[in-house]
PDB file of N, CA and C in Angstrom:
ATOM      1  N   UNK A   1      -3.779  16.772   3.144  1.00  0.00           N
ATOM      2  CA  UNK A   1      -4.644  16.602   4.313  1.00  0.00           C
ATOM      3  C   UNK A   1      -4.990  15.138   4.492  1.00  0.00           C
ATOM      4  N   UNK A   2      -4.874  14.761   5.698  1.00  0.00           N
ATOM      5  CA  UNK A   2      -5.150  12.901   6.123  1.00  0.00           C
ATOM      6  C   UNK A   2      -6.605  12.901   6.197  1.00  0.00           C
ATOM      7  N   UNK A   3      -7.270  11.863   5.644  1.00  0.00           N
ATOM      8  CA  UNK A   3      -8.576  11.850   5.649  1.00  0.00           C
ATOM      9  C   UNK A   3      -8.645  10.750   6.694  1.00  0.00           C
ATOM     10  N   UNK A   4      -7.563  10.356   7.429  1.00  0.00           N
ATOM     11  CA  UNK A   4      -7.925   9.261   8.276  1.00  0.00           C
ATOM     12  C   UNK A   4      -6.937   9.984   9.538  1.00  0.00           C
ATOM     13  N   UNK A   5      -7.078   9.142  10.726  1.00  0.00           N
ATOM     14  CA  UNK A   5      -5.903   9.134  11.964  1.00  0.00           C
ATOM     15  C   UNK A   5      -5.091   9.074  11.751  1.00  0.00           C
ATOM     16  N   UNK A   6      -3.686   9.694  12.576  1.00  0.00           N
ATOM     17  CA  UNK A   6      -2.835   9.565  12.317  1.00  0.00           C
ATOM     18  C   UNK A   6      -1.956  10.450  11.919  1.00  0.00           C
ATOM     19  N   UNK A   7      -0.439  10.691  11.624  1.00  0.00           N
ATOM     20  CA  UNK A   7       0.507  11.625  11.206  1.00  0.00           C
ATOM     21  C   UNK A   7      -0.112  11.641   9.456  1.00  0.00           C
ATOM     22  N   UNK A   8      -0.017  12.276   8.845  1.00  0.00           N
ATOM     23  CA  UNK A   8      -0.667  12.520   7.735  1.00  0.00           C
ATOM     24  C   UNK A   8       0.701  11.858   7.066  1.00  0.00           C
ATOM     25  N   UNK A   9       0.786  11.147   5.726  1.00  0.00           N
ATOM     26  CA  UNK A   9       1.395  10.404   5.263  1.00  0.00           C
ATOM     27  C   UNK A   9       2.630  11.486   4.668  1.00  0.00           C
ATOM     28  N   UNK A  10       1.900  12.830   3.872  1.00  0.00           N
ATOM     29  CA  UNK A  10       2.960  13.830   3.571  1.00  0.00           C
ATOM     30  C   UNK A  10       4.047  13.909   4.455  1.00  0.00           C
ATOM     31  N   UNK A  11       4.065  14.078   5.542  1.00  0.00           N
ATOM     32  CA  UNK A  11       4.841  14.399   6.746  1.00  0.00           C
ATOM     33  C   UNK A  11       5.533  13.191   7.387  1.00  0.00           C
ATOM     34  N   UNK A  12       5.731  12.027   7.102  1.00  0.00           N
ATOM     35  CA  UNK A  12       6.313  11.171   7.106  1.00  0.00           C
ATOM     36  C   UNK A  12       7.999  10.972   6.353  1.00  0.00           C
ATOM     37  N   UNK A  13       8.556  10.742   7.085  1.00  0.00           N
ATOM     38  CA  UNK A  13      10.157  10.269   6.382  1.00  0.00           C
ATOM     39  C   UNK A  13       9.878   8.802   6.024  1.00  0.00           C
ATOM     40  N   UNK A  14      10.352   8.766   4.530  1.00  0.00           N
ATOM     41  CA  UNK A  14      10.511   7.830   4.129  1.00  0.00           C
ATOM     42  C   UNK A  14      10.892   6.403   4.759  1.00  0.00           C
ATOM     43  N   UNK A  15      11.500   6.318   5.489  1.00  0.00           N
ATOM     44  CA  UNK A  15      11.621   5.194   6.548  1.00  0.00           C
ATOM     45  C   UNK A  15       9.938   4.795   7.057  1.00  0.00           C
ATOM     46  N   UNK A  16       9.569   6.167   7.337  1.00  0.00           N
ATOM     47  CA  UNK A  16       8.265   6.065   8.539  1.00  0.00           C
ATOM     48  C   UNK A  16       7.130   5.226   7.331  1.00  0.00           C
ATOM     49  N   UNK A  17       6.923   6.353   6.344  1.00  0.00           N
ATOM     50  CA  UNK A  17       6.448   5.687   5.480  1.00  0.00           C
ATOM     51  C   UNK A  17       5.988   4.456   4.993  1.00  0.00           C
ATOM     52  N   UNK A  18       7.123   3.825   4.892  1.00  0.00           N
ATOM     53  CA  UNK A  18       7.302   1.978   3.972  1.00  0.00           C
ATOM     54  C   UNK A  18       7.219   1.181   5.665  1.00  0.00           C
ATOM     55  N   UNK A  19       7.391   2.080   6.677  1.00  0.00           N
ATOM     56  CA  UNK A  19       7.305   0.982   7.850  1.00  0.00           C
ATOM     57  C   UNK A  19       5.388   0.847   7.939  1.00  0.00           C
ATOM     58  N   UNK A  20       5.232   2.301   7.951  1.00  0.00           N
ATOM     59  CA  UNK A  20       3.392   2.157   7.748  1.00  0.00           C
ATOM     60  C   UNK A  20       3.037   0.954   6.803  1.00  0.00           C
ATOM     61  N   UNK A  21       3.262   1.468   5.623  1.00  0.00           N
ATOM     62  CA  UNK A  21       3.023   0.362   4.242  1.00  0.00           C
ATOM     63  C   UNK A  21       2.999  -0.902   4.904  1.00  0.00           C
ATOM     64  N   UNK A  22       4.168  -1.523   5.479  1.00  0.00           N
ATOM     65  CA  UNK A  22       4.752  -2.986   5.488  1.00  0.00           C
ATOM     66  C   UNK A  22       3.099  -3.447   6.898  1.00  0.00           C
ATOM     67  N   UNK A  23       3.026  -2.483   7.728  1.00  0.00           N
ATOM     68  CA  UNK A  23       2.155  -2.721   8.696  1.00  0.00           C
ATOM     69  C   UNK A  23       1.117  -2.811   8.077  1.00  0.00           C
ATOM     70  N   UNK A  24      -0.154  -2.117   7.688  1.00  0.00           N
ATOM     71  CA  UNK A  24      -0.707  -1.835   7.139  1.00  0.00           C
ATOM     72  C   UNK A  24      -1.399  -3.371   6.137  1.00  0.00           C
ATOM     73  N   UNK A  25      -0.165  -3.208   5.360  1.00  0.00           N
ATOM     74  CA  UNK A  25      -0.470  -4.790   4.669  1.00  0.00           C
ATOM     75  C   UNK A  25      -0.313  -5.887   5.429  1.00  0.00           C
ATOM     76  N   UNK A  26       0.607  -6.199   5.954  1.00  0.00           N
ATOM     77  CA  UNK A  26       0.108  -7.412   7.057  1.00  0.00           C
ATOM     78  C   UNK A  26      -0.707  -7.629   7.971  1.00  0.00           C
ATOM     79  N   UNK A  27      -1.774  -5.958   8.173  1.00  0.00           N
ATOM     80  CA  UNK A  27      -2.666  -6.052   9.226  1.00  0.00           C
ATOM     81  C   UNK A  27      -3.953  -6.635   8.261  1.00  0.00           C
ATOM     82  N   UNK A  28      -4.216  -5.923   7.071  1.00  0.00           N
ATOM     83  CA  UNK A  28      -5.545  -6.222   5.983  1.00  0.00           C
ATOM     84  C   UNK A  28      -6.235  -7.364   6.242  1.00  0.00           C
ATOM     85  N   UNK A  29      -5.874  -8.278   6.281  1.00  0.00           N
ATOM     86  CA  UNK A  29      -6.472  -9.807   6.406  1.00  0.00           C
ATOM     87  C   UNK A  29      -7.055  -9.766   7.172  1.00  0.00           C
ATOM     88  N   UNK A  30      -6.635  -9.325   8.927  1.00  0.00           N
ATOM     89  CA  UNK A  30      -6.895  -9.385  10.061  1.00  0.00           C
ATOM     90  C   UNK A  30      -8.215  -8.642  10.580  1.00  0.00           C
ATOM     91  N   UNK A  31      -8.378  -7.273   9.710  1.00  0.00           N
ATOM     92  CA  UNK A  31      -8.718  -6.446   9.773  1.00  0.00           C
ATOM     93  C   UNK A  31     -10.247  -6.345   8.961  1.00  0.00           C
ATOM     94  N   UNK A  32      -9.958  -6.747   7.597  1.00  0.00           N
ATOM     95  CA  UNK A  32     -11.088  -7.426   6.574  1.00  0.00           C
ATOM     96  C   UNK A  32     -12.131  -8.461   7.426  1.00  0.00           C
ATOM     97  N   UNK A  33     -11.167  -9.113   8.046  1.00  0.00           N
ATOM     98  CA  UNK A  33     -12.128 -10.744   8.554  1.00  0.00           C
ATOM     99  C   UNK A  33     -12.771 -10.426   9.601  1.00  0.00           C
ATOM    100  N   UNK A  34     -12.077  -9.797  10.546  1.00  0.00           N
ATOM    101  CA  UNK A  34     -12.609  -9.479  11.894  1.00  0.00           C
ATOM    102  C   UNK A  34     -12.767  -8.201  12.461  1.00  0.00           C
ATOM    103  N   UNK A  35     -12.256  -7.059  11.755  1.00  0.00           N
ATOM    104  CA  UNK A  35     -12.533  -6.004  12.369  1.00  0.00           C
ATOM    105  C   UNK A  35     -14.189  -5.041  12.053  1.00  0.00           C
ATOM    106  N   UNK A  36     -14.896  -4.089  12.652  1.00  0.00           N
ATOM    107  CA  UNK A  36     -16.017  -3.829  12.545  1.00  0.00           C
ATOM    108  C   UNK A  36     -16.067  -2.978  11.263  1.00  0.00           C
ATOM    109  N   UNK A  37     -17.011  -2.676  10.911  1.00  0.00           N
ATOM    110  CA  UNK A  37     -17.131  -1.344   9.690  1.00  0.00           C
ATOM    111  C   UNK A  37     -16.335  -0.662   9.280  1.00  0.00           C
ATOM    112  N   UNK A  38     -16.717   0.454  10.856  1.00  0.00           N
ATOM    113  CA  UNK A  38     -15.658   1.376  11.017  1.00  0.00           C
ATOM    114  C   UNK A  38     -14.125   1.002  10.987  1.00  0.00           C
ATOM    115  N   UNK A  39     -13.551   0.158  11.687  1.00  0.00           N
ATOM    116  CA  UNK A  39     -12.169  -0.006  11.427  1.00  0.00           C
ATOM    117  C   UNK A  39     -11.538  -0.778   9.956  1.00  0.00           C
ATOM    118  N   UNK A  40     -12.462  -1.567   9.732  1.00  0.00           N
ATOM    119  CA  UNK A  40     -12.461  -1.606   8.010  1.00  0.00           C
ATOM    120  C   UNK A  40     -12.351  -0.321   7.056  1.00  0.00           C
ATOM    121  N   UNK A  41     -13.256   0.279   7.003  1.00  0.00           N
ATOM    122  CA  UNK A  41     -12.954   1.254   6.701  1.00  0.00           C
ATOM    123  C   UNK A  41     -11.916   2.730   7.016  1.00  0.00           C
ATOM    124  N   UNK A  42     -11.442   2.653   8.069  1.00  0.00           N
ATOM    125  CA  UNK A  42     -10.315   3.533   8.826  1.00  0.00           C
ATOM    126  C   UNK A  42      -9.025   2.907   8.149  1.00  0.00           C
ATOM    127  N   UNK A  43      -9.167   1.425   8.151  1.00  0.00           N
ATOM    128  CA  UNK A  43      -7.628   0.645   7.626  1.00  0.00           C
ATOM    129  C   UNK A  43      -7.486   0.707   5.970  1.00  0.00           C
ATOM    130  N   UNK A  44      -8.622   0.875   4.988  1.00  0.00           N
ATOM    131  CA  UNK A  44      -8.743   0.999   4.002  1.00  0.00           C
ATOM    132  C   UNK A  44      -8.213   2.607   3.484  1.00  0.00           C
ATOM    133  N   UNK A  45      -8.677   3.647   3.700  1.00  0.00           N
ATOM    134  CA  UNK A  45      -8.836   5.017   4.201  1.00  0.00           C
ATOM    135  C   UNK A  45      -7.080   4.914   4.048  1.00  0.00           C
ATOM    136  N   UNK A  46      -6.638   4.514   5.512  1.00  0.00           N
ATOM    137  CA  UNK A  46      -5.121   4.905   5.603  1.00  0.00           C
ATOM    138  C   UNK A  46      -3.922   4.116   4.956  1.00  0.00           C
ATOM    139  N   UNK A  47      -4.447   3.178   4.589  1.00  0.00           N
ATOM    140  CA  UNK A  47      -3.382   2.256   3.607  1.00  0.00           C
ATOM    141  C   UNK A  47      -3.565   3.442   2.026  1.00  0.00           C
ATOM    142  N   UNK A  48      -5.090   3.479   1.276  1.00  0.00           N
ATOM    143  CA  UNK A  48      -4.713   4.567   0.459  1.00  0.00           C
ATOM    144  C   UNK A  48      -3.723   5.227   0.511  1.00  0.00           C
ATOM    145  N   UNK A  49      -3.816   6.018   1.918  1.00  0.00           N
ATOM    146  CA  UNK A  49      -3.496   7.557   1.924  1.00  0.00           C
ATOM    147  C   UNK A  49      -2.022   7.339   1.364  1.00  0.00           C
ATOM    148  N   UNK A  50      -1.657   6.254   2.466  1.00  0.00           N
ATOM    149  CA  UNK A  50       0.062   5.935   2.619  1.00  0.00           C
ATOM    150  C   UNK A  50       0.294   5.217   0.984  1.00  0.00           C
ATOM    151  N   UNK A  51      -0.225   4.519   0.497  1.00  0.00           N
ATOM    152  CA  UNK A  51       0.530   4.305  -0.989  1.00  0.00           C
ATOM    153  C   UNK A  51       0.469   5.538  -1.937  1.00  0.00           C
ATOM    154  N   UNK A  52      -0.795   6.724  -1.816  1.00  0.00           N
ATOM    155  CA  UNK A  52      -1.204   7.309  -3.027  1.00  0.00           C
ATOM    156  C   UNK A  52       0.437   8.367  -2.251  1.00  0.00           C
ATOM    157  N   UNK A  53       0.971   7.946  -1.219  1.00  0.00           N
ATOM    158  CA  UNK A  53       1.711   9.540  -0.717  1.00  0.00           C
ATOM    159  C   UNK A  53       3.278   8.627  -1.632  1.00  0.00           C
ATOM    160  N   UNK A  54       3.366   7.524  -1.446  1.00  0.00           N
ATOM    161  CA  UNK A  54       4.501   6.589  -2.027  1.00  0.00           C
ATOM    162  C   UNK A  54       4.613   6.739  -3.225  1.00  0.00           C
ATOM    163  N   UNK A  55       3.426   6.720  -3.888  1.00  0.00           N
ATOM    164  CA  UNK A  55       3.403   6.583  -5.644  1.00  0.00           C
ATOM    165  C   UNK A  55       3.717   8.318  -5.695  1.00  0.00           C
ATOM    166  N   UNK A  56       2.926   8.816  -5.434  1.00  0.00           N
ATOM    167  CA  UNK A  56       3.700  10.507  -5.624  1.00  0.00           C
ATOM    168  C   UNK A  56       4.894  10.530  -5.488  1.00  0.00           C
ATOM    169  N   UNK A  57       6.134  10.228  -4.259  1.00  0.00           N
ATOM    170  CA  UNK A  57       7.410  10.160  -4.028  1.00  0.00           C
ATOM    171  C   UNK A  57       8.296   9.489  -5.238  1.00  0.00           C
ATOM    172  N   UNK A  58       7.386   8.808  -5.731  1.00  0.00           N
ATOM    173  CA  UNK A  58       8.233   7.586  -6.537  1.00  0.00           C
ATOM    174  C   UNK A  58       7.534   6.992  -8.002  1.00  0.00           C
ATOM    175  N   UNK A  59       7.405   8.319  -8.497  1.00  0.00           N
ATOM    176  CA  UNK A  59       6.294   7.775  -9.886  1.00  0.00           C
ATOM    177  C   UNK A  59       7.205   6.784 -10.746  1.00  0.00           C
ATOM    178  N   UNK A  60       8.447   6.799 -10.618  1.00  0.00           N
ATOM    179  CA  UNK A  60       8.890   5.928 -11.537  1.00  0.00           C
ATOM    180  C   UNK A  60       9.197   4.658 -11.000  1.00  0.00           C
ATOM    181  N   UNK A  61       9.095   4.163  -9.804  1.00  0.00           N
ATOM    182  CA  UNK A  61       9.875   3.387  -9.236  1.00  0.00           C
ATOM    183  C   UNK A  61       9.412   1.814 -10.129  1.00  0.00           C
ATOM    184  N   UNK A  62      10.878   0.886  -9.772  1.00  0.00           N
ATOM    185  CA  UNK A  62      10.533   0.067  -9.927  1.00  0.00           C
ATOM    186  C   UNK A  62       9.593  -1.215 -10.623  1.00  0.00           C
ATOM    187  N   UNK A  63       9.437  -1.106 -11.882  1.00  0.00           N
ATOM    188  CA  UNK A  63       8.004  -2.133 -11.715  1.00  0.00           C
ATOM    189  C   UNK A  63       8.514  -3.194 -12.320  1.00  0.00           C
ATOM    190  N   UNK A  64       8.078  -4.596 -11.770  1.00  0.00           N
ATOM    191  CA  UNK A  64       8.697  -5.789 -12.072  1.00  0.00           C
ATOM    192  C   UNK A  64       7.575  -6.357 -12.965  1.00  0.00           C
ATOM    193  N   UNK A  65       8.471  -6.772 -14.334  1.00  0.00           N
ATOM    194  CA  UNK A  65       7.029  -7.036 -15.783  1.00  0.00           C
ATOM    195  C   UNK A  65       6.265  -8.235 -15.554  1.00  0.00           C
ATOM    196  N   UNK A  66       7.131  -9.090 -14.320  1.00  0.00           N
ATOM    197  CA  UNK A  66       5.592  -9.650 -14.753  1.00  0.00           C
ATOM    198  C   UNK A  66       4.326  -9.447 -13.833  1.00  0.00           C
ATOM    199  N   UNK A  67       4.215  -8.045 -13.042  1.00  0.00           N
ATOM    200  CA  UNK A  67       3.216  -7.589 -12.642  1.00  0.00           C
ATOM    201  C   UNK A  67       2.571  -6.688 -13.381  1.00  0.00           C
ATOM    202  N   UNK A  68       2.812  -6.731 -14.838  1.00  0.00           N
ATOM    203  CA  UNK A  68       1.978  -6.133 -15.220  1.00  0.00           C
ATOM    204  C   UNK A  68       1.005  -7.210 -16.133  1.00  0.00           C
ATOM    205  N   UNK A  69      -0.172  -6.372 -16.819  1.00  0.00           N
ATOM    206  CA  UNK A  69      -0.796  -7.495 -17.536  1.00  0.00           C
ATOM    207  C   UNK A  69      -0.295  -8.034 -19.120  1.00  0.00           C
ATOM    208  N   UNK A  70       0.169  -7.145 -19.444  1.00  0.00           N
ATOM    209  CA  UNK A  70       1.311  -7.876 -20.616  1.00  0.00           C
ATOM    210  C   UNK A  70       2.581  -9.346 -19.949  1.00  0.00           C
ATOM    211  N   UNK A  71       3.100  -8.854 -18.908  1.00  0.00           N
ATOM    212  CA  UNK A  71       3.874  -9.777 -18.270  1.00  0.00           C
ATOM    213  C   UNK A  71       3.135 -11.337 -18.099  1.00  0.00           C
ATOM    214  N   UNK A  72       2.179 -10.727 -17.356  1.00  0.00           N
ATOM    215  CA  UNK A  72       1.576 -12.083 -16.192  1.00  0.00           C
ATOM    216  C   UNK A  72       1.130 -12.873 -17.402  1.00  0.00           C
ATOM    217  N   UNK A  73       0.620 -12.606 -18.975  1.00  0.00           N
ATOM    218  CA  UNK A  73       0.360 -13.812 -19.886  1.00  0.00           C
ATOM    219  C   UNK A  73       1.654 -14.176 -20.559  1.00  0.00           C
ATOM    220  N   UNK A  74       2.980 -14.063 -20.126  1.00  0.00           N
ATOM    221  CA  UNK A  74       4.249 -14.730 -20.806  1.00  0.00           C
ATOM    222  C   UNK A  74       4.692 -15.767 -20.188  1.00  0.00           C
ATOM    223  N   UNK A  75       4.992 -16.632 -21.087  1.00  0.00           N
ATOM    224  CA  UNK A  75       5.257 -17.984 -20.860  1.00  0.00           C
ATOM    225  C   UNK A  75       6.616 -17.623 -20.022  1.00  0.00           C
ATOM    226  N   UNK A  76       6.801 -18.913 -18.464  1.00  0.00           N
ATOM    227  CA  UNK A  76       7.508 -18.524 -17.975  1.00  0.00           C
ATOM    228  C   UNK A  76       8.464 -19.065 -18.415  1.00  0.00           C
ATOM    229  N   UNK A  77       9.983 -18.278 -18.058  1.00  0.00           N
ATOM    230  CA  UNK A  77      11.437 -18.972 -18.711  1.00  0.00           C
ATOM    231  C   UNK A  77      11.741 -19.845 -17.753  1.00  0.00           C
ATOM    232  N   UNK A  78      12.509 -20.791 -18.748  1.00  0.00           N
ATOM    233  CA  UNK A  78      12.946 -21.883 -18.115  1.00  0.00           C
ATOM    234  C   UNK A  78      14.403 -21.733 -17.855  1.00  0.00           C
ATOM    235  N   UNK A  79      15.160 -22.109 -16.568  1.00  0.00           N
ATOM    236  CA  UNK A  79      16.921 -22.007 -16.972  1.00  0.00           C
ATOM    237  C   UNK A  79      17.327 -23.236 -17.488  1.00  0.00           C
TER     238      UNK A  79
END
């Protein structure tokens, strides 16, 4: 169930999905600085919805080490 507007993230094709995501994050800034309460909170709300529906699709995906916190304190390599 979508707790925000919108096609509910379940019901999304993967395409639709990561196109939300990609929006979504490039709107935040915009949205944080200048938008009111309510749409702060509506953009917060539906960015959740859409990653917690991604990380379900994709529990294993991907993770690059040095985003994690073991990673991010390793000295970086040199070539």
């Amino acid at each position: 169930m979508s707790i925000s507007n919108g096609i509910p993230a379940y019901e999304l094709s993967t395409e639709l999905l990561l196109h939300e995501l990609r929006h979504l994050h490039a709107t935040r800034t915009e949205t944080f600085l200048h938008g009111s309460p309510d749409s702060l909170r509506e953009h917060t709300a539906r960015t959740f919805e859409m990653e917690q529906e991604y990380l379900r699709r994709h529990p294993e995906r991907n993770v690059d080490p040095r985003r994690t916190r073991a990673g991010a304190r390793e000295e970086p390599q040199h070539a």
